[in-house]
N, C-alpha and C. Protein backbone atom coordinates (compact mmCIF):
# COMPACT_ATOMS: atom_id res chain seq x y z
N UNK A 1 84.80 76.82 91.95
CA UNK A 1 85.82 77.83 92.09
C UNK A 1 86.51 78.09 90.76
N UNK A 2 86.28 77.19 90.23
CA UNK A 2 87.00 77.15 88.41
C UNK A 2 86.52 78.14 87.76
N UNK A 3 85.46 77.35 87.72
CA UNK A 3 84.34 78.57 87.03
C UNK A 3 84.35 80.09 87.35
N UNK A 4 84.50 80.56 88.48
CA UNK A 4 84.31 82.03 89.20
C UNK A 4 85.84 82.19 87.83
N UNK A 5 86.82 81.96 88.29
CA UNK A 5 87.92 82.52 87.90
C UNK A 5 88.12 82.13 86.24
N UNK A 6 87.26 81.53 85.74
CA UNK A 6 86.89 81.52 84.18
C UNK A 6 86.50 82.32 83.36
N UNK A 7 85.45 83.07 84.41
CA UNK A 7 84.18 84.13 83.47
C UNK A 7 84.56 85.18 83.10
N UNK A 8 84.28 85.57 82.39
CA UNK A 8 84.74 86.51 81.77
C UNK A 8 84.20 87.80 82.53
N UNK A 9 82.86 87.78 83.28
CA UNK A 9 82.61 88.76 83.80
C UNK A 9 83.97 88.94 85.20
N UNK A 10 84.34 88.51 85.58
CA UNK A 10 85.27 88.42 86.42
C UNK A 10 86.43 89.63 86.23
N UNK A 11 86.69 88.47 84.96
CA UNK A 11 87.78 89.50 84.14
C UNK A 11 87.27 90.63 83.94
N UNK A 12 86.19 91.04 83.34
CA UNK A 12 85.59 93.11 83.37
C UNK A 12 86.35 93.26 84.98
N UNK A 13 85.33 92.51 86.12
CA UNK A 13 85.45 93.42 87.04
C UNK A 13 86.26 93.78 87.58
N UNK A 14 87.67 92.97 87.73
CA UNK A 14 89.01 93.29 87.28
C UNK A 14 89.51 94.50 86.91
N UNK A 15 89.38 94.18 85.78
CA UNK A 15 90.09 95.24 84.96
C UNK A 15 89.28 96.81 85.39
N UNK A 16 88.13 96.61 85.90
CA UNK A 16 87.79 98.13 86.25
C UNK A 16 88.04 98.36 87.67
N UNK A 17 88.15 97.41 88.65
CA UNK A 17 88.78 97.65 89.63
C UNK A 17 89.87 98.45 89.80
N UNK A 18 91.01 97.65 88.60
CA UNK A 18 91.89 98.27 88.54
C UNK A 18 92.20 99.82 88.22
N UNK A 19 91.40 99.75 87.03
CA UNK A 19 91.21 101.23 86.28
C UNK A 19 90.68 101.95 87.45
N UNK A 20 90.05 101.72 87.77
CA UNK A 20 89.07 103.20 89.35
C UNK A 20 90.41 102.89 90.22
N UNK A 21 91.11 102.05 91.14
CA UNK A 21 92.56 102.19 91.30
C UNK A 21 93.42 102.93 90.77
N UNK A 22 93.56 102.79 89.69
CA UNK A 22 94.92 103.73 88.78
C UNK A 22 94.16 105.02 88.92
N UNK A 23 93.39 105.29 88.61
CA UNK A 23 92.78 106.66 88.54
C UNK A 23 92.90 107.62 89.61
N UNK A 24 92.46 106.90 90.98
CA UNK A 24 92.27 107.08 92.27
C UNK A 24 93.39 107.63 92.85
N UNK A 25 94.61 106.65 92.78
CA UNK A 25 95.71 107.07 92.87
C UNK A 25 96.49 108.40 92.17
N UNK A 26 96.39 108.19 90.87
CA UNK A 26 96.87 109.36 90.07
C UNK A 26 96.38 110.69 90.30
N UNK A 27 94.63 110.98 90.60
CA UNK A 27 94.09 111.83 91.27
C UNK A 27 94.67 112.16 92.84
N UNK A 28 95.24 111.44 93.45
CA UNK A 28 95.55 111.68 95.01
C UNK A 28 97.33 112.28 94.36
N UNK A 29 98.11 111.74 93.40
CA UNK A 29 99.31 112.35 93.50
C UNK A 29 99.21 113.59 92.78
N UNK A 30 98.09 113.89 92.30
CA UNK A 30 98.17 115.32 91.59
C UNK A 30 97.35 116.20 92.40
N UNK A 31 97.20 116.21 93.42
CA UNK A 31 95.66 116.79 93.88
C UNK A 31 96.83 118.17 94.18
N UNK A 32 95.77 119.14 94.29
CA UNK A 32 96.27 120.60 94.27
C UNK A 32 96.79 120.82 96.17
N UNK A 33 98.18 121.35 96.36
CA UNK A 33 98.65 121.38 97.58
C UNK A 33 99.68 120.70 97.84
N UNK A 34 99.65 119.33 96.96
CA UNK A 34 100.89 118.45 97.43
C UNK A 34 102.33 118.86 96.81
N UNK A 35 102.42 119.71 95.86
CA UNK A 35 103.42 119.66 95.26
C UNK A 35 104.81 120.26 96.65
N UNK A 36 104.12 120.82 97.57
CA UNK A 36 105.29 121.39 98.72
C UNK A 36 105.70 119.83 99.44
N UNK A 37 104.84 119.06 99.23
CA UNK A 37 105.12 118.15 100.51
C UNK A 37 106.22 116.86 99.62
N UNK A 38 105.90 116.77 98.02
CA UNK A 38 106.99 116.22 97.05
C UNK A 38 108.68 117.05 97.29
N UNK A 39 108.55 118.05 97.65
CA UNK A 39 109.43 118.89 97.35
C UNK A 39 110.30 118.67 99.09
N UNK A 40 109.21 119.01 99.35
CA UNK A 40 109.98 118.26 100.66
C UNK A 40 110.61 117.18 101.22
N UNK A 41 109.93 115.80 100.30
CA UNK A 41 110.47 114.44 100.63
C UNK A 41 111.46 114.44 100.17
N UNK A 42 111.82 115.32 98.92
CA UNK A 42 112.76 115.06 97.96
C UNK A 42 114.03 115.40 98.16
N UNK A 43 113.67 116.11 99.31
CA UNK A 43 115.28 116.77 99.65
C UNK A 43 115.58 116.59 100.89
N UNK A 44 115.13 115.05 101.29
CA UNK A 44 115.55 114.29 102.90
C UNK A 44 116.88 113.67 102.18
N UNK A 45 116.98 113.35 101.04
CA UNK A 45 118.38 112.29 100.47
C UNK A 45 119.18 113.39 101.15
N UNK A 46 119.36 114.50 100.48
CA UNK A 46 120.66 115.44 100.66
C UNK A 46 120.40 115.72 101.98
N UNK A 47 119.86 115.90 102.87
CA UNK A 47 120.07 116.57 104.25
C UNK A 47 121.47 115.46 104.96
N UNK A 48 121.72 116.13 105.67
CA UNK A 48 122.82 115.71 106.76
C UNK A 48 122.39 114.67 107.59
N UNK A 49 122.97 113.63 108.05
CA UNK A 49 122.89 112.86 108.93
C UNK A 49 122.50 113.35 110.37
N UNK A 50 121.82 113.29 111.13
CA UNK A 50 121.59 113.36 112.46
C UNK A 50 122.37 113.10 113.45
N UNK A 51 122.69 111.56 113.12
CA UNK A 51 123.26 110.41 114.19
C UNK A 51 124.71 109.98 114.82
């Protein structure tokens, strides 16, 4: 188990995991359409209480 978490190949696959993650994500918050639905979350602070 030492070893697994030693290698260096480990560490690549890691780090590109991550990278296709970051990417993935950043592609899903920019994707074309969402900007109404940002605009919308954004202005639940100021709305009025319900309750």
């Amino acid at each position: 188990m030492k070893h697994f978490f030693a290698s260096a190949d480990a560490g690549m696959l890691g780090l590109l995991f991550f990278f296709i993650f970051f990417c993935a994500v950043t592609l899903w918050t920019f994707r074309s359409g969402s900007k109404a639905d940002y605009e919308k979350q954004g202005r639940i602070p100021l709305e009025e209480n319900e309750s």
